[in-house]
Protein backbone atom coordinates (compact mmCIF):
# COMPACT_ATOMS: atom_id res chain seq x y z
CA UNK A 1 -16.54 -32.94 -14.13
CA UNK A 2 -17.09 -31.99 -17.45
CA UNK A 3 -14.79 -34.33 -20.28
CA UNK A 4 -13.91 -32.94 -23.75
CA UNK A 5 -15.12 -35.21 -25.93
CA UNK A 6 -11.89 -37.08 -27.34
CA UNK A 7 -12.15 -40.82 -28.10
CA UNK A 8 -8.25 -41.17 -28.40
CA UNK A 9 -6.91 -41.22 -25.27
CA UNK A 10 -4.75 -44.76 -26.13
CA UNK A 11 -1.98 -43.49 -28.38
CA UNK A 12 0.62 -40.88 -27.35
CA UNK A 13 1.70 -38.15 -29.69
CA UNK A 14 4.45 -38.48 -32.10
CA UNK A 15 7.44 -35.84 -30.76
CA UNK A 16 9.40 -33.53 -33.52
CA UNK A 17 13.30 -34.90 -33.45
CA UNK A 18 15.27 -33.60 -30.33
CA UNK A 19 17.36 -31.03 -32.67
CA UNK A 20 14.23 -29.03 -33.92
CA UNK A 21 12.58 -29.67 -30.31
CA UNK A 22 15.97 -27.83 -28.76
CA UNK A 23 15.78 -25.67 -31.06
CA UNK A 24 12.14 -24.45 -30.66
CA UNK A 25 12.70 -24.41 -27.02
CA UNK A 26 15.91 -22.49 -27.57
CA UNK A 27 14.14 -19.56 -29.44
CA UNK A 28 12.12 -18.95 -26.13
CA UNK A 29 14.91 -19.22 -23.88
CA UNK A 30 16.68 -16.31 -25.97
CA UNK A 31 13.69 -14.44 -26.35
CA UNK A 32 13.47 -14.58 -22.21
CA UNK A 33 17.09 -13.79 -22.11
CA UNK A 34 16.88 -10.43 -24.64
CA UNK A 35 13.73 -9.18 -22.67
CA UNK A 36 15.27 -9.45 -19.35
CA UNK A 37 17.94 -7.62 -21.26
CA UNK A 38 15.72 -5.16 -22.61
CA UNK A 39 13.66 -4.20 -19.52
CA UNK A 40 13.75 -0.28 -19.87
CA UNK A 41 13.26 -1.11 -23.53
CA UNK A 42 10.89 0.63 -26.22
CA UNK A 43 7.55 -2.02 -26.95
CA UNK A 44 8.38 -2.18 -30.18
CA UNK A 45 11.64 -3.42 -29.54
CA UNK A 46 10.13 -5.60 -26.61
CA UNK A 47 7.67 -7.05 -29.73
CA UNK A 48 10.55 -7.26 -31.97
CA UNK A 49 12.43 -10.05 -30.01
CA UNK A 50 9.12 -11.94 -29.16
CA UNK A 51 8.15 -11.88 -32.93
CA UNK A 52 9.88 -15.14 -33.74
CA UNK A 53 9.38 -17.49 -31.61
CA UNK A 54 5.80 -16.59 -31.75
CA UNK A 55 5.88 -16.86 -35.28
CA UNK A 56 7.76 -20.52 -35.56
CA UNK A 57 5.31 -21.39 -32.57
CA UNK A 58 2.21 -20.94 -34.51
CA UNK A 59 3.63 -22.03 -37.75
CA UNK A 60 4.53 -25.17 -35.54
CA UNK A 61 1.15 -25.70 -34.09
CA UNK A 62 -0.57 -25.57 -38.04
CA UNK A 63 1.88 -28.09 -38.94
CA UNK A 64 2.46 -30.43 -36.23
CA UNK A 65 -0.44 -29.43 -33.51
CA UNK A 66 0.93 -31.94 -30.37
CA UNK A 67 4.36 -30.46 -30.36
CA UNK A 68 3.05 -26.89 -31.29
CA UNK A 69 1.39 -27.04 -28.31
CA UNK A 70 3.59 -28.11 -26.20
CA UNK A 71 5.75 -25.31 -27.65
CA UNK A 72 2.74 -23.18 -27.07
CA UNK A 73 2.48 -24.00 -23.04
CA UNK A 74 6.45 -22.93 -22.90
CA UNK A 75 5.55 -19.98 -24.69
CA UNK A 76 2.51 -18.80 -22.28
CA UNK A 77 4.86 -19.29 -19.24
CA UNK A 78 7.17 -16.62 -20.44
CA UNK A 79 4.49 -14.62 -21.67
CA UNK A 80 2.60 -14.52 -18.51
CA UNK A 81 5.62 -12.31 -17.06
CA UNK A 82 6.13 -9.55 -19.37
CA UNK A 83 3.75 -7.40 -17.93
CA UNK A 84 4.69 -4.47 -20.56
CA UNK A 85 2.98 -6.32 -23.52
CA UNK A 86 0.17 -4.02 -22.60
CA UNK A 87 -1.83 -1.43 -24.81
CA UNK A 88 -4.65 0.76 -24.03
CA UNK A 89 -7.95 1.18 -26.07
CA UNK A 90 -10.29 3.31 -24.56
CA UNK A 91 -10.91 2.05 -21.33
CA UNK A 92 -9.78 -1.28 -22.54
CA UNK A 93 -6.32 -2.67 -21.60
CA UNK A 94 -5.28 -5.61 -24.27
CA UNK A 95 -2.07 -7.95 -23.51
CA UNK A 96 -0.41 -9.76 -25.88
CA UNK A 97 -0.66 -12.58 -23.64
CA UNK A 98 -5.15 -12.05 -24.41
CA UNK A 99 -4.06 -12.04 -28.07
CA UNK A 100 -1.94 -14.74 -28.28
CA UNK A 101 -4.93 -16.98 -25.86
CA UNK A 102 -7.34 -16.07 -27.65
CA UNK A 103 -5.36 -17.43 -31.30
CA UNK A 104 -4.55 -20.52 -29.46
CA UNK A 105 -8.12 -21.41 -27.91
CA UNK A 106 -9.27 -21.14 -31.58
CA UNK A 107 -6.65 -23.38 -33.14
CA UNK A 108 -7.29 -26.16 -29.94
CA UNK A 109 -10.80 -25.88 -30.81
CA UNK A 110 -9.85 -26.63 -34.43
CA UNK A 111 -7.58 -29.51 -34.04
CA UNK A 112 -9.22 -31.08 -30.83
CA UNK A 113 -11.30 -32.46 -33.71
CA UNK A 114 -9.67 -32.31 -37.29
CA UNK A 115 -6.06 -33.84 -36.37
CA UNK A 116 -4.83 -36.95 -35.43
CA UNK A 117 -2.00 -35.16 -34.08
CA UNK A 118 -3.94 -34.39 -31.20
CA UNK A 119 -3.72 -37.73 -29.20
CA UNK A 120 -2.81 -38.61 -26.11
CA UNK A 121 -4.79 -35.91 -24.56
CA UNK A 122 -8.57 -35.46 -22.77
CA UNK A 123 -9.21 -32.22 -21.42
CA UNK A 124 -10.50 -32.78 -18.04
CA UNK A 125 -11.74 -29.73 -16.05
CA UNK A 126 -13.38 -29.84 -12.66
CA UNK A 127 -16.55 -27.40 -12.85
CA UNK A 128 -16.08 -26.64 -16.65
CA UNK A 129 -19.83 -26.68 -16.63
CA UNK A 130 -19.94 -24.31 -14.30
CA UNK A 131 -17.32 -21.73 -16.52
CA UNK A 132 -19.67 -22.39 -19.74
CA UNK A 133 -22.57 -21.36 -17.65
CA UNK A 134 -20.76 -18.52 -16.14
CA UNK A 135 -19.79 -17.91 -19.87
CA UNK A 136 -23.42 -17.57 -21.22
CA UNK A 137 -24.83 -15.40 -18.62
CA UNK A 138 -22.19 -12.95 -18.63
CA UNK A 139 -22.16 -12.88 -22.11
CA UNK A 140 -25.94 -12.17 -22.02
CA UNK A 141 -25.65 -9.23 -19.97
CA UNK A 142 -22.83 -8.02 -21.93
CA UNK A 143 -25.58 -8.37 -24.85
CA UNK A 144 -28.06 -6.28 -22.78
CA UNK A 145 -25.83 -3.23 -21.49
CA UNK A 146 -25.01 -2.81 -24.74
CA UNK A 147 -28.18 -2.58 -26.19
CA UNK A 148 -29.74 -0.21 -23.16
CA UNK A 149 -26.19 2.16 -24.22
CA UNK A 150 -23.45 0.83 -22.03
CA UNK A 151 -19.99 2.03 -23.61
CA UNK A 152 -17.82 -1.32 -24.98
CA UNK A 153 -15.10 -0.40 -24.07
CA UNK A 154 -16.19 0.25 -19.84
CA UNK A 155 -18.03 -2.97 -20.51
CA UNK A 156 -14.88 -5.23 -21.47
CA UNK A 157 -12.63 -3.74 -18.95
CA UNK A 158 -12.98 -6.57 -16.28
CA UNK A 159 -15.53 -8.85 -18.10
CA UNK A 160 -12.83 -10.39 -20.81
CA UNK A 161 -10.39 -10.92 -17.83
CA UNK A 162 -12.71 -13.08 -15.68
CA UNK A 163 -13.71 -15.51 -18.86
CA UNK A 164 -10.89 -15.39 -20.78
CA UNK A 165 -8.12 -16.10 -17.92
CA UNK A 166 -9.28 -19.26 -16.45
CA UNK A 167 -8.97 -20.76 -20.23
CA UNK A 168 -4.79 -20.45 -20.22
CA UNK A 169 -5.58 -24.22 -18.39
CA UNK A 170 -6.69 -25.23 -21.23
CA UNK A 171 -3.98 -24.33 -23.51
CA UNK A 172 -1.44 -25.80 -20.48
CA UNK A 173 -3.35 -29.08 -20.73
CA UNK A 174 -3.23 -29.37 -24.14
CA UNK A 175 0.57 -28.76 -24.36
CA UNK A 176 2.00 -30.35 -21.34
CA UNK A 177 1.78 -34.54 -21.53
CA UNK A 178 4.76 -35.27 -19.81
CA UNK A 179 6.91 -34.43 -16.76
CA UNK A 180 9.64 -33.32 -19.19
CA UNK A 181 7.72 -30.58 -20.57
CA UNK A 182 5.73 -29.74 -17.07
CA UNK A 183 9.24 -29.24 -15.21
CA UNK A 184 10.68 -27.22 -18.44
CA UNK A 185 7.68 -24.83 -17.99
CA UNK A 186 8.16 -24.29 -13.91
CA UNK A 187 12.26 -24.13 -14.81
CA UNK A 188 11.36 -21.18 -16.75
CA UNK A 189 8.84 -19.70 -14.50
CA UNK A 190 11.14 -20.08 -11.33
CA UNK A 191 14.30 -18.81 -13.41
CA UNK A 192 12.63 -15.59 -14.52
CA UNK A 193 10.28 -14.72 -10.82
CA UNK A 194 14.03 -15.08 -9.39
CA UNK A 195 15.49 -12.41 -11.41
CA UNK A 196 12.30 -10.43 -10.74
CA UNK A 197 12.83 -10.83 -7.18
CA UNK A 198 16.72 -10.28 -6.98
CA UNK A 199 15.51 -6.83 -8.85
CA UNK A 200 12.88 -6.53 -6.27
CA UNK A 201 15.01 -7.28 -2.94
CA UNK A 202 18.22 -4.87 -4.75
CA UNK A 203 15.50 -1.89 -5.04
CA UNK A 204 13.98 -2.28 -1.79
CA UNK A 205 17.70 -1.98 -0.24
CA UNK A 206 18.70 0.62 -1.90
CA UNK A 207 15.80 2.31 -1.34
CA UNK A 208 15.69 1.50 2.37
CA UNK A 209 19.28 2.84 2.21
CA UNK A 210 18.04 6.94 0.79
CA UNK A 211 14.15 6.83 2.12
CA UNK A 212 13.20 9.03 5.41
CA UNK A 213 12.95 7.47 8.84
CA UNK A 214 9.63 7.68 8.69
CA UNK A 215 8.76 6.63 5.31
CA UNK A 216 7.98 3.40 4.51
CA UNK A 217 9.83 2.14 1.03
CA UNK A 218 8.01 -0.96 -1.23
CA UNK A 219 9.72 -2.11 -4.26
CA UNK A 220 7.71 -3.44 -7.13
CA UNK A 221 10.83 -4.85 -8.94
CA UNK A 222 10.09 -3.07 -12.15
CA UNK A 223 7.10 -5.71 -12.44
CA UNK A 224 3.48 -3.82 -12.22
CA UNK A 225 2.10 -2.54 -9.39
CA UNK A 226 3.39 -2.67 -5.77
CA UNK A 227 0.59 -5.33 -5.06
CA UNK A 228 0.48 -7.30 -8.21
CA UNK A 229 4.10 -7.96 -7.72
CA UNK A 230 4.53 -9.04 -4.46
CA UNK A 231 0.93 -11.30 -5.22
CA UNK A 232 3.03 -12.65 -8.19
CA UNK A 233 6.25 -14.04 -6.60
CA UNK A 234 4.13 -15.05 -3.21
CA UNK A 235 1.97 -17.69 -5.75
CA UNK A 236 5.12 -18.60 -7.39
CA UNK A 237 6.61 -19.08 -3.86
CA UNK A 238 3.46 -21.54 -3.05
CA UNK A 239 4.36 -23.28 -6.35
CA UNK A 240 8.19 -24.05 -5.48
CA UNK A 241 7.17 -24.76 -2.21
CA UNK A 242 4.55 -27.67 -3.14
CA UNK A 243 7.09 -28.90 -5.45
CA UNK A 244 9.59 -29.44 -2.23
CA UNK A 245 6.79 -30.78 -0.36
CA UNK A 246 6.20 -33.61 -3.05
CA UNK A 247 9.53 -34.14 -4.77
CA UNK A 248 11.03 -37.56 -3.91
CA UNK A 249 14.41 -36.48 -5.17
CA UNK A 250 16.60 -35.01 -2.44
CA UNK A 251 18.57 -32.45 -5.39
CA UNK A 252 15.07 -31.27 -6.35
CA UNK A 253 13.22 -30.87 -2.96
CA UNK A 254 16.56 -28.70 -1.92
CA UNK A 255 16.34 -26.73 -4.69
CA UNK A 256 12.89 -26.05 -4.71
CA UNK A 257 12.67 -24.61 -1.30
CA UNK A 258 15.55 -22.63 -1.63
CA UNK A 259 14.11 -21.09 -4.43
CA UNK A 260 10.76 -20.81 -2.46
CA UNK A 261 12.47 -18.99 0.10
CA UNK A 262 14.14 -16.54 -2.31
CA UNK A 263 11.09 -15.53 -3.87
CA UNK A 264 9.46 -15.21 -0.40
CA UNK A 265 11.94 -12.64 0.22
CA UNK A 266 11.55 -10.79 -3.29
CA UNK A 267 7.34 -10.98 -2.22
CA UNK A 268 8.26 -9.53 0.79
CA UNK A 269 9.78 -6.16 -0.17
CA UNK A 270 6.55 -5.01 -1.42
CA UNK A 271 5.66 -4.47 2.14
CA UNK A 272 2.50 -5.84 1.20
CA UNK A 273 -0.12 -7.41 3.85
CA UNK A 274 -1.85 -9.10 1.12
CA UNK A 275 1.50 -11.60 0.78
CA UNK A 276 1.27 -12.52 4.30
CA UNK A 277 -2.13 -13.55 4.30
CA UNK A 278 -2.04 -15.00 0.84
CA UNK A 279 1.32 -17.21 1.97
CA UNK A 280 -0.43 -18.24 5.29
CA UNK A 281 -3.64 -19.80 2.97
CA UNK A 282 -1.28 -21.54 1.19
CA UNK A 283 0.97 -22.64 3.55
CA UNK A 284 -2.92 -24.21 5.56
CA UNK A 285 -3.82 -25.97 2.15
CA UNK A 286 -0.36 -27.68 1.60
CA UNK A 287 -0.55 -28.85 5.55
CA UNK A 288 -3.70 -29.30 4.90
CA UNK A 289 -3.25 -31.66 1.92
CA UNK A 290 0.23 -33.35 2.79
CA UNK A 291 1.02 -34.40 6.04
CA UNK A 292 3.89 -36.29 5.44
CA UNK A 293 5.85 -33.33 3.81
CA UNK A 294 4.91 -30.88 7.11
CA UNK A 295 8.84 -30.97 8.01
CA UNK A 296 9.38 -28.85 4.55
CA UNK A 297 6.45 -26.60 5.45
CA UNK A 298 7.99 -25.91 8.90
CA UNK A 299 11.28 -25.02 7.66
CA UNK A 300 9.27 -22.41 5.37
CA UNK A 301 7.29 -21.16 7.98
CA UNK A 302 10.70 -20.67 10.01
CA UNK A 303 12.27 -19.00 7.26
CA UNK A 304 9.03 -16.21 6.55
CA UNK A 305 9.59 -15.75 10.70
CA UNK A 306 13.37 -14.99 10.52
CA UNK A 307 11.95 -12.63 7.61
CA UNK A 308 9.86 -10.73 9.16
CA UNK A 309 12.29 -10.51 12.46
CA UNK A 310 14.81 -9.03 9.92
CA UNK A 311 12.18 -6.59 8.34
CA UNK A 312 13.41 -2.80 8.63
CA UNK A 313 10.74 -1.16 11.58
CA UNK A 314 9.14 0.99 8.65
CA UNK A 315 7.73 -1.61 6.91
CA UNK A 316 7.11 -3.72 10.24
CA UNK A 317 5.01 -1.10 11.53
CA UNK A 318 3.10 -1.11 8.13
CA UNK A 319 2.53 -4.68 8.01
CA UNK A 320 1.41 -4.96 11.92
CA UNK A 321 -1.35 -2.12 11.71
CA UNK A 322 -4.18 -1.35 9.66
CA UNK A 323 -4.71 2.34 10.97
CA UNK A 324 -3.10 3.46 7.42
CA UNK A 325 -4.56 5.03 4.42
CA UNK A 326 -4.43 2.39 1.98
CA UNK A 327 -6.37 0.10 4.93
CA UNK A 328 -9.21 3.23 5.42
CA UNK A 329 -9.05 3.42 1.76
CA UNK A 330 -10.10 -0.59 1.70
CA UNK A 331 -13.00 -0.25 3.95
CA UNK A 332 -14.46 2.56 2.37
CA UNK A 333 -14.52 0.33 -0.87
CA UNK A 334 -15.73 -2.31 0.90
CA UNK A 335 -18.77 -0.19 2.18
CA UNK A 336 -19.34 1.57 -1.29
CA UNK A 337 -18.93 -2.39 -2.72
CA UNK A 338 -22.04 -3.60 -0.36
CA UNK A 339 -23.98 -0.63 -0.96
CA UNK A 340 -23.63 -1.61 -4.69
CA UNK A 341 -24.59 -5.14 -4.22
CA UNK A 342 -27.75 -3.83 -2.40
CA UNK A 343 -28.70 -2.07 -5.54
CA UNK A 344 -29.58 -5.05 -7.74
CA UNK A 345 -27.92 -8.34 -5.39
CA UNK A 346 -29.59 -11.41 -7.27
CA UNK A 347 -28.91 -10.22 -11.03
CA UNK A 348 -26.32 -7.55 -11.20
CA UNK A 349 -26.00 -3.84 -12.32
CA UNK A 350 -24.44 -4.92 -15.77
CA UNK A 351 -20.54 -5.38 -16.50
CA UNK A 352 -18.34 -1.50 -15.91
CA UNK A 353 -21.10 -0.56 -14.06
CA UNK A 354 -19.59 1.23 -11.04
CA UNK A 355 -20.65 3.27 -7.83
CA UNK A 356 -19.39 4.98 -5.07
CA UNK A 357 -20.87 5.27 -1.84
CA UNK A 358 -21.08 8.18 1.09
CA UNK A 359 -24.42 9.10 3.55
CA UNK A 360 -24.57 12.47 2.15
CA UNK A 361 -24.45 11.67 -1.45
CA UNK A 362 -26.00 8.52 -1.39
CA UNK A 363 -25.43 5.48 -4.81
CA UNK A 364 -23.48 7.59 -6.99
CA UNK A 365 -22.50 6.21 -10.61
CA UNK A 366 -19.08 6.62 -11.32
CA UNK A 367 -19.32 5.94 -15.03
CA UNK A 368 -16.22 3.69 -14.65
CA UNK A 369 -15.83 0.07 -13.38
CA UNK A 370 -16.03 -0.51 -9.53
CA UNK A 371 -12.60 -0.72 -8.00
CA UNK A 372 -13.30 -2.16 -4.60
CA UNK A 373 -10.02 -4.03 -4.52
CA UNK A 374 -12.10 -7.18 -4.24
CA UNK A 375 -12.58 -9.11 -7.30
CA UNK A 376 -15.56 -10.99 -5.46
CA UNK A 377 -17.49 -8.11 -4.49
CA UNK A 378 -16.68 -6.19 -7.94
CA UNK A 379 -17.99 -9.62 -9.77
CA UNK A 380 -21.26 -9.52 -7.46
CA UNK A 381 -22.02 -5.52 -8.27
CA UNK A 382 -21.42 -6.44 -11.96
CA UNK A 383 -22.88 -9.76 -12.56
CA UNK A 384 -25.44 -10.23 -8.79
CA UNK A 385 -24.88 -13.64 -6.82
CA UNK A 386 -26.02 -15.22 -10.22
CA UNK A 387 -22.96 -14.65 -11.54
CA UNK A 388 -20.69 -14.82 -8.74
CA UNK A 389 -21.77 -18.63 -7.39
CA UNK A 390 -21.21 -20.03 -10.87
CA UNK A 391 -18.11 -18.27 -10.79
CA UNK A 392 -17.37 -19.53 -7.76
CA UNK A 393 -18.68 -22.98 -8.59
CA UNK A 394 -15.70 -23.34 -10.82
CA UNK A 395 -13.22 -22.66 -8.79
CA UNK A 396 -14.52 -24.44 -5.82
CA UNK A 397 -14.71 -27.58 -8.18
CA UNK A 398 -11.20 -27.15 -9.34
CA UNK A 399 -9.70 -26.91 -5.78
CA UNK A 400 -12.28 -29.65 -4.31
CA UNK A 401 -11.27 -32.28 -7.29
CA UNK A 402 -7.48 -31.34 -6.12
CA UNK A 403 -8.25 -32.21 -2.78
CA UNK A 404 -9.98 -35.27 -3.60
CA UNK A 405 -7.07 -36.72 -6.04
CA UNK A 406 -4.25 -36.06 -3.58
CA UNK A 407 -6.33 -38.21 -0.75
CA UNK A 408 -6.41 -40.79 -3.10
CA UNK A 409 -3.01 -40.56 -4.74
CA UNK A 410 -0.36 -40.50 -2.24
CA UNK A 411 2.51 -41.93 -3.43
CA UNK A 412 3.06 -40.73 -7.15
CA UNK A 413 5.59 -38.40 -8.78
CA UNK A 414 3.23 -36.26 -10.01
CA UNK A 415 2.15 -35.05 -6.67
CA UNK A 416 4.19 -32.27 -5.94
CA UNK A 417 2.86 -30.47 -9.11
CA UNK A 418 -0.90 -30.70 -7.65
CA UNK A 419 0.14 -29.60 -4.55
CA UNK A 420 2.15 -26.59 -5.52
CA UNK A 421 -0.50 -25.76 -8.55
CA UNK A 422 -3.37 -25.78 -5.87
CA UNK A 423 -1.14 -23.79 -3.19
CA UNK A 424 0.06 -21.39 -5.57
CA UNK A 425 -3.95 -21.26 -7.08
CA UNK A 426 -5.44 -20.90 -3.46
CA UNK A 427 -3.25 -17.73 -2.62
CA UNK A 428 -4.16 -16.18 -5.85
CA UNK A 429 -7.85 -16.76 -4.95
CA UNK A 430 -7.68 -15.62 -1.24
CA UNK A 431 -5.40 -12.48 -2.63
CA UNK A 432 -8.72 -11.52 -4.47
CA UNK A 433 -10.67 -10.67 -1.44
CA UNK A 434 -7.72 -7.50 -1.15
CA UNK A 435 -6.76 -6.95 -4.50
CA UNK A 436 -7.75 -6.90 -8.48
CA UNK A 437 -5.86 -10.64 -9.00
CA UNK A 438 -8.76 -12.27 -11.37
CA UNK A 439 -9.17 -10.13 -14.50
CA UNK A 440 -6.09 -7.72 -14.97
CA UNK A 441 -3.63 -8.51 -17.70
CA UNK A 442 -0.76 -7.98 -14.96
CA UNK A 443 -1.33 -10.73 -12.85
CA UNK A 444 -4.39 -12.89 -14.21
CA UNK A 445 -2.35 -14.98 -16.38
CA UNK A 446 -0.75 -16.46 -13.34
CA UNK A 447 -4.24 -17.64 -12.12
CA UNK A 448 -4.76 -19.68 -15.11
CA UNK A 449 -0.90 -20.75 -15.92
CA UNK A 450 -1.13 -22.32 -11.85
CA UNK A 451 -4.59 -24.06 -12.58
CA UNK A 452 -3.00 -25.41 -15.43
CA UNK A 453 -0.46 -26.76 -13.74
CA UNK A 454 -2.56 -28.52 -11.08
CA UNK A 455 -4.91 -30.08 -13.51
CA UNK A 456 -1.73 -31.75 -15.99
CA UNK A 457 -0.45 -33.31 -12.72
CA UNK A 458 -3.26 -34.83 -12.61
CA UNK A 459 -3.12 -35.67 -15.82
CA UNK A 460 -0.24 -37.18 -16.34
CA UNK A 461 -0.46 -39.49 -13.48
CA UNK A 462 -3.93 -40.73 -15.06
CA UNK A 463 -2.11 -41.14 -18.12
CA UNK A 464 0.60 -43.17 -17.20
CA UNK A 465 -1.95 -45.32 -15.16
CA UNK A 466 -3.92 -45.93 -18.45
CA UNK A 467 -0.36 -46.57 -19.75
CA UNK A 468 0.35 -49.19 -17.82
């Protein structure tokens, strides 16, 4: 475990007055509210409405950096929704979500050690050293395909996705030192992925309602990609459901799994296989992790059953076999993907270096990234098992330190936000043997907004330890 350097852990950070706080918070919720209002809208008028509370937010966090940052974490958490914040340079896709990171990590980095307004707080990450690591070397063999002629651009496509995302904990952490602020930020998060899935479940029945018999409709609720949304509201369903596991307030743990539910349902109508198996891994880690909250899981597990019993025979059939295109498709990837790693296994072919694969043609370059719908295997092409094992390292330190802390912590109110962060982060990282979850600006903010989650549980319950 690596510890920012800090040395004022003691105090607790002064809060703005409750009128500007509302009123900071309020700009958000409006902003949410006009998007969700705006959904076939033009980007400009899209970046219109987020203009000002982006603005007041970093004008906040240069003048009073505790509470801009707490502003900050509220801010990512609607940001890591609007999946239309996109724009394409070359190859490159930006988000404004990557912007916005990127002006935050430098302002944390600023202020972690300039202002006394930034008490109260020690960054704790599990396998940090093994990030920075990760950082270096990829950033080395960014260095060296560019020098032997690799385009930018092709270069950047995946490789500012895999170190970038994992940093939104970071930013979470920073901003998030009490329960207050952590349950405004999943209030938010569960509020808009429910509107997303009411669009989803309304689409899917109408369009259940005009397909053929023999065509097999998926809704994507306006969201991304088929995949990336039902991925999306599946980790937000392991998230709601962890909270119900670990809430000790009757109102709450209702509520929660209700919501769970809902979203399960949204997750669903993507017809996806993917949210099956990625809701089964999480589902095993939170009865893995809390035994004492198994009746919750069960009615869960009860309520995906009655699901799936209720699932039109189209997209039954589609979820029982894997005699379909889209499954042929996947294990000609994962062939191509092997034959790739054979190429150069230990050190990598260099980041948006890309092949495909067939006996007659042999290692072809594609001049693209690899697409193998498997971040894993695209990370290993790019970056060898160098690479992928301190990639790995990180992640398996994050989830491992979870573990660890809910053994030992078994009675606190913090511990339905570990479990749900590390359910909702463990189907996330099983959905990226099957699909591109890790780097994409669609869907990779989730990854990092859920670790961030799990690690301020953990944080505030060693805070208000230390406090008392």
């Amino acid at each position: 475990m690596v510890t920012f350097p800090s040395g004022l852990e003691q105090a607790s950070p002064r809060d703005l007055p409750f009128g500007p706080r509302v009123f900071l918070v309020g700009l958000w919720v409006l902003a949410g509210v006009a998007l969700a209002l705006l959904e076939e809208g033009s980007l400009l008028a899209k970046a219109a409405v987020l203009a000002l509370p982006l603005a007041v937010t970093v004008v906040t966090v240069l003048l009073h950096p505790a509470e801009g940052f707490a502003l900050s974490a509220i801010g990512i958490t609607f940001m890591i929704g609007e999946t239309g914040f996109q724009l394409d340079v070359g190859q490159v896709r930006i988000s404004a979500l990557e912007v916005v990171a990127v002006l935050l990590l430098l302002l944390l980095t600023w202020f972690r050690r300039r202002s006394r307004e930034f008490e109260g707080v020690a960054l704790r990450v599990p396998g940090w050293g093994f990030l920075a690591a990760f950082a270096i070397y990829a950033s080395f063999w960014l260095l060296i395909g560019l020098l032997r002629g690799d385009a930018l651009d092709t270069a950047l496509v995946q490789s500012k996705g895999f170190l970038l995302y994992p940093c939104l904990a970071l930013i979470m952490l920073a901003g998030v030192r009490n329960k207050r602020d952590l349950g405004i930020c999943i209030v938010v998060a569960a509020v808009i992925y429910s509107m997303i899935a009411t669009r989803g479940i309304w689409q899917f029945i109408q369009g259940e309602q005009t397909a053929a018999s023999d065509v097999t409709f998926r809704s994507s609720g306006n969201y991304g990609p088929i995949n990336v949304y039902g991925i999306t509201l599946v980790s937000m369903t392991m998230l709601l459901l962890g909270l119900a596991m670990g809430a000790t307030q009757r109102p709450v743990r209702v509520l929660s799994l209700l919501t769970a539910v809902w979203l399960f349902v949204g997750a669903n109508a993507s017809v996806s296989r993917t949210v099956w198996v990625a809701f089964a891994a999480g589902v095993l880690w939170l009865l893995i992790a809390d035994r004492r909250g198994r009746g919750v899981a069960l009615v869960m597990i009860l309520a995906a059953i009655l699901i799936l019993a209720v699932t039109p025979e189209s997209a039954f059939e589609r979820l029982s076999h894997l005699s379909d295109s889209s499954a042929l498709k996947r294990q000609f990837y994962l062939a191509t993907g092997w034959q790739a790693v054979l190429r150069s296994w230990l050190v990598g072919s260099g980041w948006g270096q890309g092949f495909w694969y067939t006996p007659l043609s042999g290692l072809v370059p594609t001049g693209s990234v690899p697409w193998y719908h498997n971040d894993y295997l695209n990370l290993w092409v790019q970056v060898g098992a160098t690479g992928l094992l301190l990639y790995l390292g990180f992640w398996g330190s994050l989830v491992v330190s979870a573990v660890k802390w809910l053994r030992k912590n078994l009675d606190t109110p913090s511990r339905g936000f570990v479990l749900g962060g590390g359910a909702a982060l463990i189907s996330l990282l099983v959905s990226a043997f099957f699909e591109h979850v890790l780097w994409r600006p669609d869907v990779a903010g989730i990854v990092g907004w859920t670790a961030g989650i799990l690690l301020v549980g953990i944080q505030l319950e060693r805070l208000e330890q230390r406090a008392s």
